[in-house]
N, C-alpha and C. Protein backbone atom coordinates (compact mmCIF):
# COMPACT_ATOMS: atom_id res chain seq x y z
N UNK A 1 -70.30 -96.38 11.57
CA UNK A 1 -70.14 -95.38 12.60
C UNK A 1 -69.79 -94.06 11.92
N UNK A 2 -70.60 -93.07 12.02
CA UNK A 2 -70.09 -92.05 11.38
C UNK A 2 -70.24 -90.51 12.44
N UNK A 3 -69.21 -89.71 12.40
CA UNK A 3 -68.90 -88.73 12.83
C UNK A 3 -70.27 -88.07 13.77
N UNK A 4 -70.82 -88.39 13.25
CA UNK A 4 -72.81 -87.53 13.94
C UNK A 4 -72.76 -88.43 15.03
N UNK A 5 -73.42 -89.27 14.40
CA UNK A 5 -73.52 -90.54 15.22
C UNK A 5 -72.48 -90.44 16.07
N UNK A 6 -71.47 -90.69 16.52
CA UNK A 6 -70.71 -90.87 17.66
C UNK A 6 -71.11 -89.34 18.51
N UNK A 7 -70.81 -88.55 17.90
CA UNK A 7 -70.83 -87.15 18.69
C UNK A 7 -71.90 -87.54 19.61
N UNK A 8 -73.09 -87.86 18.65
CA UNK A 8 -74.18 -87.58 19.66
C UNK A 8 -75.05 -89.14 20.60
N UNK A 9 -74.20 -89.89 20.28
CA UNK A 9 -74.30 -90.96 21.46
C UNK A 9 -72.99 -90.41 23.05
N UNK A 10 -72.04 -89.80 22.99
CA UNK A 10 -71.26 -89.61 23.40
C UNK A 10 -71.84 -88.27 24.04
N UNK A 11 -73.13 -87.02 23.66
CA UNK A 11 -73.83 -86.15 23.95
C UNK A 11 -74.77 -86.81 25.09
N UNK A 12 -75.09 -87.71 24.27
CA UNK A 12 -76.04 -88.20 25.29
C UNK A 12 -76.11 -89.04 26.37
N UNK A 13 -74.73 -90.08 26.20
CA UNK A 13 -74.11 -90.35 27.30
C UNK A 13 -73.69 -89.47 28.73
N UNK A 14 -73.24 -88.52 28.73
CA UNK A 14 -72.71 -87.32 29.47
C UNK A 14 -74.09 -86.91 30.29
N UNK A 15 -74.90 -86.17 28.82
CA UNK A 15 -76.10 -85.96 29.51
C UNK A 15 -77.09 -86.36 30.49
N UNK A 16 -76.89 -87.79 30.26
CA UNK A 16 -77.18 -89.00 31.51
C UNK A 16 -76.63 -89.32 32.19
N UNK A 17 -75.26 -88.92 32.53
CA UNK A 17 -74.25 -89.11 33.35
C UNK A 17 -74.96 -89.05 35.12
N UNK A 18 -74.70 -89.67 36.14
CA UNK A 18 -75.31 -89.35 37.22
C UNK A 18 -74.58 -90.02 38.34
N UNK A 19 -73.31 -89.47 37.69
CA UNK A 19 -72.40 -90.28 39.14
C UNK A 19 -72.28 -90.19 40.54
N UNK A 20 -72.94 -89.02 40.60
CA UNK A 20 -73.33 -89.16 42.43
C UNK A 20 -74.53 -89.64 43.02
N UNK A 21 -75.41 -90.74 42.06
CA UNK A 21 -76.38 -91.39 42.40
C UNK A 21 -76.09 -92.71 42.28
N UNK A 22 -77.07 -93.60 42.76
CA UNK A 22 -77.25 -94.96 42.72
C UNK A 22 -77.01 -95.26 41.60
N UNK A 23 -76.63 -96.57 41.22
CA UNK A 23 -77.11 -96.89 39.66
C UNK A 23 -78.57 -97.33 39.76
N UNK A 24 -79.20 -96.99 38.54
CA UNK A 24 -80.77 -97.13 38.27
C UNK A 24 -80.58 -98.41 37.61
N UNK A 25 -81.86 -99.12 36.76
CA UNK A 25 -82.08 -100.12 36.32
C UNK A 25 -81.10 -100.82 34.98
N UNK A 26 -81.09 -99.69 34.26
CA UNK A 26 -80.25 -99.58 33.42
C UNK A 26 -78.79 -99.69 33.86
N UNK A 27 -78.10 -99.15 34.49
CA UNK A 27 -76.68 -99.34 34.73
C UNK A 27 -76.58 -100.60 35.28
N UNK A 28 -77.74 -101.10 36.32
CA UNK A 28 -77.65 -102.62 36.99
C UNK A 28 -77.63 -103.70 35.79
N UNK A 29 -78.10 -103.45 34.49
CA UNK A 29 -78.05 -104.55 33.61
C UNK A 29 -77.19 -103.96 32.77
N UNK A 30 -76.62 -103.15 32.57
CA UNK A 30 -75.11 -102.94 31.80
C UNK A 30 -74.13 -103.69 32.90
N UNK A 31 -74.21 -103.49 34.13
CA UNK A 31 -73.06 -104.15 34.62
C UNK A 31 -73.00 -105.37 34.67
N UNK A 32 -74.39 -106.11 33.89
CA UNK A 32 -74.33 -107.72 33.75
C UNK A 32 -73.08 -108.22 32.65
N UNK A 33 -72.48 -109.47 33.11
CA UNK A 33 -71.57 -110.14 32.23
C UNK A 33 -72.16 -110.00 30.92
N UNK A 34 -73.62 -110.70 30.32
CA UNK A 34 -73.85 -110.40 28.91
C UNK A 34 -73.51 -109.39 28.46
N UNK A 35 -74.36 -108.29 28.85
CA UNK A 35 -74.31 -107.20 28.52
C UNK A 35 -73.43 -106.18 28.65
N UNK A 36 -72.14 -107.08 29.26
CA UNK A 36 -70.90 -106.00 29.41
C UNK A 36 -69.91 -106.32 28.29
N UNK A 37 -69.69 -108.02 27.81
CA UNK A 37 -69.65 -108.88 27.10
C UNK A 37 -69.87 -107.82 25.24
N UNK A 38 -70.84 -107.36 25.47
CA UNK A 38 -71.81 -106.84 24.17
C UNK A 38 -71.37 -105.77 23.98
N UNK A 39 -71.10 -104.95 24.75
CA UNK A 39 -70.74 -103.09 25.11
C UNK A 39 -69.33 -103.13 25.16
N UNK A 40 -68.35 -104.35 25.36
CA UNK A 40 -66.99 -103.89 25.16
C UNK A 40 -66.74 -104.56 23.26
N UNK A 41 -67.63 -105.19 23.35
CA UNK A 41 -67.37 -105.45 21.43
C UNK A 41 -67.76 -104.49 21.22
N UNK A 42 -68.74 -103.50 21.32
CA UNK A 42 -69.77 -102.39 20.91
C UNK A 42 -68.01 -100.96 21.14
N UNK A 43 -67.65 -100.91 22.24
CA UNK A 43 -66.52 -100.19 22.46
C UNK A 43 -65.13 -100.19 21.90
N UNK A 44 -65.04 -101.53 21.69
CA UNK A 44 -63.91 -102.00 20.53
C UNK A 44 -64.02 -101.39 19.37
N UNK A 45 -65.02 -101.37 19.23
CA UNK A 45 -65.41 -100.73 17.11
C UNK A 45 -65.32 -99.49 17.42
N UNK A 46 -65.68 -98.83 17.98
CA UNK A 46 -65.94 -97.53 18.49
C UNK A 46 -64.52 -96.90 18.35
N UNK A 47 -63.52 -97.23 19.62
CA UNK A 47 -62.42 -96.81 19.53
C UNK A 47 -61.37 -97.18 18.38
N UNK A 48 -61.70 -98.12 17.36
CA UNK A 48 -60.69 -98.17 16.13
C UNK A 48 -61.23 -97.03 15.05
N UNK A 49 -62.82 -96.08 15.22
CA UNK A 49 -62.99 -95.27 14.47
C UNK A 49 -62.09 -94.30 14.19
N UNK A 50 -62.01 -94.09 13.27
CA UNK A 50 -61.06 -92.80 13.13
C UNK A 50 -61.55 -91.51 13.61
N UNK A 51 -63.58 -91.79 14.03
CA UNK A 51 -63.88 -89.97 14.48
C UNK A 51 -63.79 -90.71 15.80
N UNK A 52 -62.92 -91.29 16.87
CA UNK A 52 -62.54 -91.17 17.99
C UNK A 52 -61.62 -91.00 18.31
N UNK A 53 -60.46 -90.76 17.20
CA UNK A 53 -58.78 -90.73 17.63
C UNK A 53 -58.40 -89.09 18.12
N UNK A 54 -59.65 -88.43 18.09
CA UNK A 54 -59.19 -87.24 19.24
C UNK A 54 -59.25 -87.32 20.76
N UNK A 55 -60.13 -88.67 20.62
CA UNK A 55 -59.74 -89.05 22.34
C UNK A 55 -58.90 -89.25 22.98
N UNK A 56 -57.48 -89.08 22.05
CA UNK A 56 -56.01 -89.60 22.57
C UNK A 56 -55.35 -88.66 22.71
N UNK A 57 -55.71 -87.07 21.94
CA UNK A 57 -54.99 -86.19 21.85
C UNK A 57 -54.73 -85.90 23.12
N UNK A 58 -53.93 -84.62 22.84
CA UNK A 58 -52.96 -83.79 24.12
C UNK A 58 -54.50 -82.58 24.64
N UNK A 59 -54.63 -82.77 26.21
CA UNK A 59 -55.56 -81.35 26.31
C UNK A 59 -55.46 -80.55 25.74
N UNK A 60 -56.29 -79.72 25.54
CA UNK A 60 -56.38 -78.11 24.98
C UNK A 60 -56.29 -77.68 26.37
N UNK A 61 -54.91 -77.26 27.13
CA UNK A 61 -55.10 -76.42 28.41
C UNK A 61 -55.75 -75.31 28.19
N UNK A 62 -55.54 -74.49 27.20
CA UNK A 62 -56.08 -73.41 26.98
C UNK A 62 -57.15 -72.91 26.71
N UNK A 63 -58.01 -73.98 26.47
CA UNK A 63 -59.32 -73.66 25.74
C UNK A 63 -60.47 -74.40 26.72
N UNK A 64 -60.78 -74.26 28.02
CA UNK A 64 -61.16 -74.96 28.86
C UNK A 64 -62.14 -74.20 29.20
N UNK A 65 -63.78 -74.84 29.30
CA UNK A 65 -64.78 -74.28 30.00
C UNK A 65 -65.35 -74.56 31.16
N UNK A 66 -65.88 -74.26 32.41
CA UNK A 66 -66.68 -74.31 32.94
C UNK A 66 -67.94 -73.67 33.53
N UNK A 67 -68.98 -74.47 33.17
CA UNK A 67 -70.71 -74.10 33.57
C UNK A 67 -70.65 -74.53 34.86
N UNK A 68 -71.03 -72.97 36.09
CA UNK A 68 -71.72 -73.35 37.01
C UNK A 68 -72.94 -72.67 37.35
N UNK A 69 -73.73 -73.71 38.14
CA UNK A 69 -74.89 -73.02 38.56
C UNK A 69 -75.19 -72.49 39.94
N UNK A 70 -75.22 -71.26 40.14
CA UNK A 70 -74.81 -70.94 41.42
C UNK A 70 -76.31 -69.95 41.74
N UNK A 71 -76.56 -69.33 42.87
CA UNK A 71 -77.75 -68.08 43.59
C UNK A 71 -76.25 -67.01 42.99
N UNK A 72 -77.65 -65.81 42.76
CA UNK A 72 -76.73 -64.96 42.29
C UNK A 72 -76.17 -63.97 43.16
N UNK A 73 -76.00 -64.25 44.51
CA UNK A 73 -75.11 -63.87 45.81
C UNK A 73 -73.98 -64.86 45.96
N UNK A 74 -73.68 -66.01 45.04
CA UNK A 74 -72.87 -67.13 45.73
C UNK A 74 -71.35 -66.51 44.91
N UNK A 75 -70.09 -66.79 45.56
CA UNK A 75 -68.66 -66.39 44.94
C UNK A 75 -68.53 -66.88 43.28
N UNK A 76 -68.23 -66.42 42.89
CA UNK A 76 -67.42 -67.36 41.53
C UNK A 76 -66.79 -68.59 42.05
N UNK A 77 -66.84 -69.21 41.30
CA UNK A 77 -66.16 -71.19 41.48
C UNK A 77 -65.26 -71.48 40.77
N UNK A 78 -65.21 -70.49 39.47
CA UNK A 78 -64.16 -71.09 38.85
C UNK A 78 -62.88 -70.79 39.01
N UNK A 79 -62.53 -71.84 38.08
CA UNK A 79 -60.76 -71.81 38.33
C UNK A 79 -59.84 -71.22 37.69
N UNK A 80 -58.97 -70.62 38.18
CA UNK A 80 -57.63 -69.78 37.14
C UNK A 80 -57.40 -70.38 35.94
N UNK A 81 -57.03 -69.32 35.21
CA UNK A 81 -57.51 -70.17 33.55
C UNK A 81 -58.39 -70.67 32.66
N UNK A 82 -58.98 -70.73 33.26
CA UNK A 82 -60.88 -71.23 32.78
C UNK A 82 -61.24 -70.05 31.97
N UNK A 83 -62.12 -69.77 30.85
CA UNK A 83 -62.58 -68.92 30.45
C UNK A 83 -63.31 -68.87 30.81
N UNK A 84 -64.31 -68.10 31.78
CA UNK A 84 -65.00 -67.76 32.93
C UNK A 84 -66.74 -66.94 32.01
N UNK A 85 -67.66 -67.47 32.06
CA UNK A 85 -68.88 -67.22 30.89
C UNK A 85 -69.46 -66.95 32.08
């Protein structure tokens, strides 16, 4: 497991992220016993890496972004503190 590699399974996880939809085919057979079975050994290794032990850290309150996509008549969305792009 090396530093790339995680970043960008963890890129591309997100990127596929689609939590206000159904699960598709794929999530229906991750949520199978085998294959959940496989993905928490697969998650075990993962989290004893040492390029994942920033997953434990303390937030960066300060350093916080948000992307929205808005019509360019719609209010600002973001939130106090946000560095606002």
């Amino acid at each position: 497991m090396t530093e790339v590699a995680l970043r960008s399974a963890l890129a591309a996880s997100t990127d596929s992220a689609r939590y206000w939809q159904d699960p598709d085919g794929e999530d229906v057979l991750a949520a199978t016993e085998p294959v959940r079975r496989e993905l928490r050994r697969v998650a075990e290794h993962i989290a004893r890496s040492p390029h994942a032990q920033w997953w434990t850290t303390a937030l960066a309150e300060t350093n916080q972004w948000a992307i929205a996509s808005r019509d360019d008549d719609s209010p600002d969305t973001f939130e106090p503190g946000l560095q606002n792009y």
